[in-house]
C-alpha atoms as a PDB file:
ATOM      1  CA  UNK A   1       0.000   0.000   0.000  1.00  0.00           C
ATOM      2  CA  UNK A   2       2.747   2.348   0.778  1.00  0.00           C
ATOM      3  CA  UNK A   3       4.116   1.935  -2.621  1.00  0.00           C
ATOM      4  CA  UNK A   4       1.392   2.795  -4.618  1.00  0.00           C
ATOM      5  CA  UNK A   5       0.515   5.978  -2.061  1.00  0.00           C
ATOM      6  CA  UNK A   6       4.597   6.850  -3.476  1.00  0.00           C
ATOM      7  CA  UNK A   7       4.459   6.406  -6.612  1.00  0.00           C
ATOM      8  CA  UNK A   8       0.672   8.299  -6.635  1.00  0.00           C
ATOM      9  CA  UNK A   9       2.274  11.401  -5.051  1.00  0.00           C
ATOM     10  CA  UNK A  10       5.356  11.400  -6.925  1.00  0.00           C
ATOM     11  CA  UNK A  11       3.201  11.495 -10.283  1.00  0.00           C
ATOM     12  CA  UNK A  12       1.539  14.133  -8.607  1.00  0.00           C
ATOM     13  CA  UNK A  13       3.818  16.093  -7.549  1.00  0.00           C
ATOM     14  CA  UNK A  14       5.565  15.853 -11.532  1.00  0.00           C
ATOM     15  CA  UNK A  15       2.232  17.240 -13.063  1.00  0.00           C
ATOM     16  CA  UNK A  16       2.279  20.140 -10.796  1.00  0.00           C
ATOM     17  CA  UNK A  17       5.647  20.807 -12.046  1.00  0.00           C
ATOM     18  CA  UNK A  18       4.436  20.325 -15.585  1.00  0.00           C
ATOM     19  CA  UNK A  19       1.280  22.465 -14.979  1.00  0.00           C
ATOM     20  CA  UNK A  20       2.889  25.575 -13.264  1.00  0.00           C
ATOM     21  CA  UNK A  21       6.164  25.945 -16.100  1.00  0.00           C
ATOM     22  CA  UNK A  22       6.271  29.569 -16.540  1.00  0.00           C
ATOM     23  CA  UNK A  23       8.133  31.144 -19.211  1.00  0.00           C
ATOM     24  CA  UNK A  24      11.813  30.932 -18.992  1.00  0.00           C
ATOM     25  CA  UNK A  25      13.849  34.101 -18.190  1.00  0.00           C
ATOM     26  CA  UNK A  26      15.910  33.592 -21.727  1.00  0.00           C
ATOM     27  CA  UNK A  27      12.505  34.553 -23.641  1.00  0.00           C
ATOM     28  CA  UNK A  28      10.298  36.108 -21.695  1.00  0.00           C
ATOM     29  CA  UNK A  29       9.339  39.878 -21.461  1.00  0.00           C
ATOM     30  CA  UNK A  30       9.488  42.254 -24.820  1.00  0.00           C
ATOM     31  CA  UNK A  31      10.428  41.377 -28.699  1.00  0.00           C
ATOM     32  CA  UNK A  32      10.674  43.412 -31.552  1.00  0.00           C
ATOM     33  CA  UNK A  33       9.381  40.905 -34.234  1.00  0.00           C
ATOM     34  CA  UNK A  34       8.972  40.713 -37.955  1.00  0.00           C
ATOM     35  CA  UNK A  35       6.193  38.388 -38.974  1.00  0.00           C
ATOM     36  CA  UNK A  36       6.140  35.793 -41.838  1.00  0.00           C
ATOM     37  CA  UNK A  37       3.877  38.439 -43.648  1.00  0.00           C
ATOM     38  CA  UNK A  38       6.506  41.129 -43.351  1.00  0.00           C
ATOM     39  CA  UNK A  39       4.950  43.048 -41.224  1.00  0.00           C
ATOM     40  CA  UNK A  40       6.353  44.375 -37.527  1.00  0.00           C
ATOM     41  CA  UNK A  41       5.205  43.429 -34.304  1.00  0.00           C
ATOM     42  CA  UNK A  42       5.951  43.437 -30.775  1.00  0.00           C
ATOM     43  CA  UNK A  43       5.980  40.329 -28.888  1.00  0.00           C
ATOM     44  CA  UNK A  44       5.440  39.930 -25.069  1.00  0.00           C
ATOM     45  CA  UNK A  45       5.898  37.114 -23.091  1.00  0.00           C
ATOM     46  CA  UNK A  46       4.926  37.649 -19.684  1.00  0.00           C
ATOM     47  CA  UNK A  47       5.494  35.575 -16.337  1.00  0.00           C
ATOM     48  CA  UNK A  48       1.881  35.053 -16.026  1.00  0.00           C
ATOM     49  CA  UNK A  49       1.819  32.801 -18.999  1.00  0.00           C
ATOM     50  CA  UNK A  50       0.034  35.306 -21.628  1.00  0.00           C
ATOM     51  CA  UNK A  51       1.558  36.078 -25.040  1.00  0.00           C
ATOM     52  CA  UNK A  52       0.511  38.971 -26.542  1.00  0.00           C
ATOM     53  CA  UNK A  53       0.831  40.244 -29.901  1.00  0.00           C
ATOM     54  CA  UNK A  54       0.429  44.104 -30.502  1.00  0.00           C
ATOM     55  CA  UNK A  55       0.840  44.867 -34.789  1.00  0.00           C
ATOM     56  CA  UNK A  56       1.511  48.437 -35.690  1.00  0.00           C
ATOM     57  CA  UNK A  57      -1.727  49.837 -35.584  1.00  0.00           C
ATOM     58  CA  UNK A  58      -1.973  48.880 -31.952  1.00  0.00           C
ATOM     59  CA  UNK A  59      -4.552  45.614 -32.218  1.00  0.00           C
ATOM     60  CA  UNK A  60      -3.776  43.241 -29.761  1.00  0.00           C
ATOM     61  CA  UNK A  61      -4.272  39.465 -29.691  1.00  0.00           C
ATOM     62  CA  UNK A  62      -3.481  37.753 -26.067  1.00  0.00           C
ATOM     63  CA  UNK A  63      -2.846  33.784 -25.958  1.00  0.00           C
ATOM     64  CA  UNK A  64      -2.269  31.812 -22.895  1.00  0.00           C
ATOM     65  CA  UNK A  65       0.878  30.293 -23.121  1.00  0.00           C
ATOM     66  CA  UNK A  66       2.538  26.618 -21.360  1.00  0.00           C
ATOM     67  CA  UNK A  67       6.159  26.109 -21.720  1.00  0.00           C
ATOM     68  CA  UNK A  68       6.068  22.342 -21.472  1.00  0.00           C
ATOM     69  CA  UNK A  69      10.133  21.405 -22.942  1.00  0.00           C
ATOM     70  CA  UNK A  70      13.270  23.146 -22.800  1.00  0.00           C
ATOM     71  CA  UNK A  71      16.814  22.022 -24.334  1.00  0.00           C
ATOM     72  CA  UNK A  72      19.843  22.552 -26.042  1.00  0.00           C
ATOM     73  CA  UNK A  73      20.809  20.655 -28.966  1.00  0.00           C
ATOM     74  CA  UNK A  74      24.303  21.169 -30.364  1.00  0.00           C
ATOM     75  CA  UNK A  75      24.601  24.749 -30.641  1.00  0.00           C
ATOM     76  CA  UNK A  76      20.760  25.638 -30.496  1.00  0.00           C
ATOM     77  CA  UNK A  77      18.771  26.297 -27.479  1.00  0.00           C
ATOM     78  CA  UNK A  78      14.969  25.666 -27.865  1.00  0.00           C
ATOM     79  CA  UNK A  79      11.892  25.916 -25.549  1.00  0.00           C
ATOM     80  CA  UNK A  80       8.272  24.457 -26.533  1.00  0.00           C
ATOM     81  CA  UNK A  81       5.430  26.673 -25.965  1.00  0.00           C
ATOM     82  CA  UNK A  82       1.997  25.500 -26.108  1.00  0.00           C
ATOM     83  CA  UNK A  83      -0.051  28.439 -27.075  1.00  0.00           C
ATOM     84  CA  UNK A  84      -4.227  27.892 -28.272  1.00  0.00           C
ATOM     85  CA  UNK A  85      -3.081  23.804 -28.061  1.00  0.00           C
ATOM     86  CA  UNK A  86      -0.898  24.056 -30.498  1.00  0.00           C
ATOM     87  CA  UNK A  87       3.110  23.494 -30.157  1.00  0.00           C
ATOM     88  CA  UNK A  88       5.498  25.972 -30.967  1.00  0.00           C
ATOM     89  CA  UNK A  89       9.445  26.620 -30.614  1.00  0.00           C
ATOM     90  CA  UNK A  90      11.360  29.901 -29.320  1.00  0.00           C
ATOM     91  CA  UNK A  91      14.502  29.093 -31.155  1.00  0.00           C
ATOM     92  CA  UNK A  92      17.692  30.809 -29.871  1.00  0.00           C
ATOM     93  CA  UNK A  93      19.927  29.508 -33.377  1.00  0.00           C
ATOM     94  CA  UNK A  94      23.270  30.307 -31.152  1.00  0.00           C
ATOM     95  CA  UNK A  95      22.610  29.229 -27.701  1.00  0.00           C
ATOM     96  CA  UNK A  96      24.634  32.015 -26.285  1.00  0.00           C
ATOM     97  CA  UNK A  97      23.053  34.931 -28.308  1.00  0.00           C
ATOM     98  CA  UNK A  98      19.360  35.560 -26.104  1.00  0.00           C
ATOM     99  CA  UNK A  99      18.998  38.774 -28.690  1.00  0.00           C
ATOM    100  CA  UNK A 100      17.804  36.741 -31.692  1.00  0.00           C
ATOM    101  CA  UNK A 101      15.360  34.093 -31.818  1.00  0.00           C
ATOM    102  CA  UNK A 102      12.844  32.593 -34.469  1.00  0.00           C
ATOM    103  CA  UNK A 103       9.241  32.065 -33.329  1.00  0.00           C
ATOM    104  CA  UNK A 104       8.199  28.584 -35.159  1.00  0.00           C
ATOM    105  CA  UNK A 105       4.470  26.851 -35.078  1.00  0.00           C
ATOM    106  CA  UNK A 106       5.363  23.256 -35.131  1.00  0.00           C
ATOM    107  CA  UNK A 107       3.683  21.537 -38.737  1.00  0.00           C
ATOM    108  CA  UNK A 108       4.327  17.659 -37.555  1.00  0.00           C
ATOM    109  CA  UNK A 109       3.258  15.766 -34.318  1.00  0.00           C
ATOM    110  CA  UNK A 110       7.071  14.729 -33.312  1.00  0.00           C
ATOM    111  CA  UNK A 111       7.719  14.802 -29.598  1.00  0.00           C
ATOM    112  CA  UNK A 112      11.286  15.409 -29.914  1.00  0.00           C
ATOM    113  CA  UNK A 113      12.722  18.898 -31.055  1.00  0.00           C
ATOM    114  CA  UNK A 114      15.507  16.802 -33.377  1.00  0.00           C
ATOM    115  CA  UNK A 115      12.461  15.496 -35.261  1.00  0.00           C
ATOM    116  CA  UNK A 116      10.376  18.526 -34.893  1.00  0.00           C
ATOM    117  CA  UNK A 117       9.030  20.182 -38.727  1.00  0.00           C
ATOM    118  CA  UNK A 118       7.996  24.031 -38.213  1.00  0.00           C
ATOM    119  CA  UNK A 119       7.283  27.352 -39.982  1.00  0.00           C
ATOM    120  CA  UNK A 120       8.770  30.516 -38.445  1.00  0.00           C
ATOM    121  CA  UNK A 121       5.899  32.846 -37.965  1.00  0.00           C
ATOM    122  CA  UNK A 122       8.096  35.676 -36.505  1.00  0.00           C
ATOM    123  CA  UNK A 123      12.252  36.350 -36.553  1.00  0.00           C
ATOM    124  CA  UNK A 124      12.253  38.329 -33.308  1.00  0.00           C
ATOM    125  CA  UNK A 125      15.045  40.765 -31.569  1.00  0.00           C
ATOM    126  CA  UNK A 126      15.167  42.452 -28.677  1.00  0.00           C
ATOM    127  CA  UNK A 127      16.800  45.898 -29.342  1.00  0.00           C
ATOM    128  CA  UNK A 128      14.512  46.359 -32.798  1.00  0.00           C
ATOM    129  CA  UNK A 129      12.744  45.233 -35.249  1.00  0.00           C
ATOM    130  CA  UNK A 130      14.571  42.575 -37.462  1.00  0.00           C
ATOM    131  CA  UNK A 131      15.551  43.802 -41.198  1.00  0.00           C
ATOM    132  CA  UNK A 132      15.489  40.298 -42.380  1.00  0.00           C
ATOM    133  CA  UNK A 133      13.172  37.542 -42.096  1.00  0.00           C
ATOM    134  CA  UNK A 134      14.281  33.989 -40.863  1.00  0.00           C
ATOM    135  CA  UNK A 135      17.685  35.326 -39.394  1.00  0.00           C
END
């Protein structure tokens, strides 16, 4: 009996962990971002889970956001962000540079980032708005 009481609050005590991931300090707060359409944005990512999207005329869209995977894979560091129940990937293509990043919607159902098919929606920086799309 004691066993089973373990291993029940051990798996509990993982999906609170998985439930209350926040956004990691490498991408959260303010982007400049240039979407897939060209046009400029500004990305936040805030601490309370919300990503919102303000375009140039000042329309905002606000998504609640669930960092569920975070890694580094050779020289790339990634984090998965479920946002509307879909996946998709801040991308940081040099691990050590947190000023650039792509903003990718995952296009396959891979669990692993090595195996993970996306479109970048948005090249973001933080200082100002990207010149070119894709970095």
């Amino acid at each position: 009996m004691t066993s089973k009481l373990s291993k029940t609050v051990i798996i509990l005590f993982g999906l609170i962990l998985l439930a209350s991931c926040k956004p990691s300090d490498k991408y959260a707060d303010d982007w400049y971002a240039l979407s897939d359409t060209g046009e400029n944005v500004m990305l936040h990512f805030s601490e309370e889970k919300i990503l919102t999207i303000t375009d140039e005329s000042g329309n905002e869209e606000t998504f609640e956001i669930n960092q569920n995977v975070a890694g580094v894979m050779n020289s790339t560091r990634y984090y998965r962000v479920e946002v509307d129940g879909a996946n998709h990937y801040v991308i940081f293509e040099d691990k050590d540079d947190e000023s650039n990043a792509n903003f990718v919607k995952q296009t396959n159902y891979a669990d692993d980032f090595e195996d993970m098919a996306g479109e970048i929606i948005y090249t973001m920086n933080r200082d100002d708005y990207p010149r070119e799309f894709g970095l």
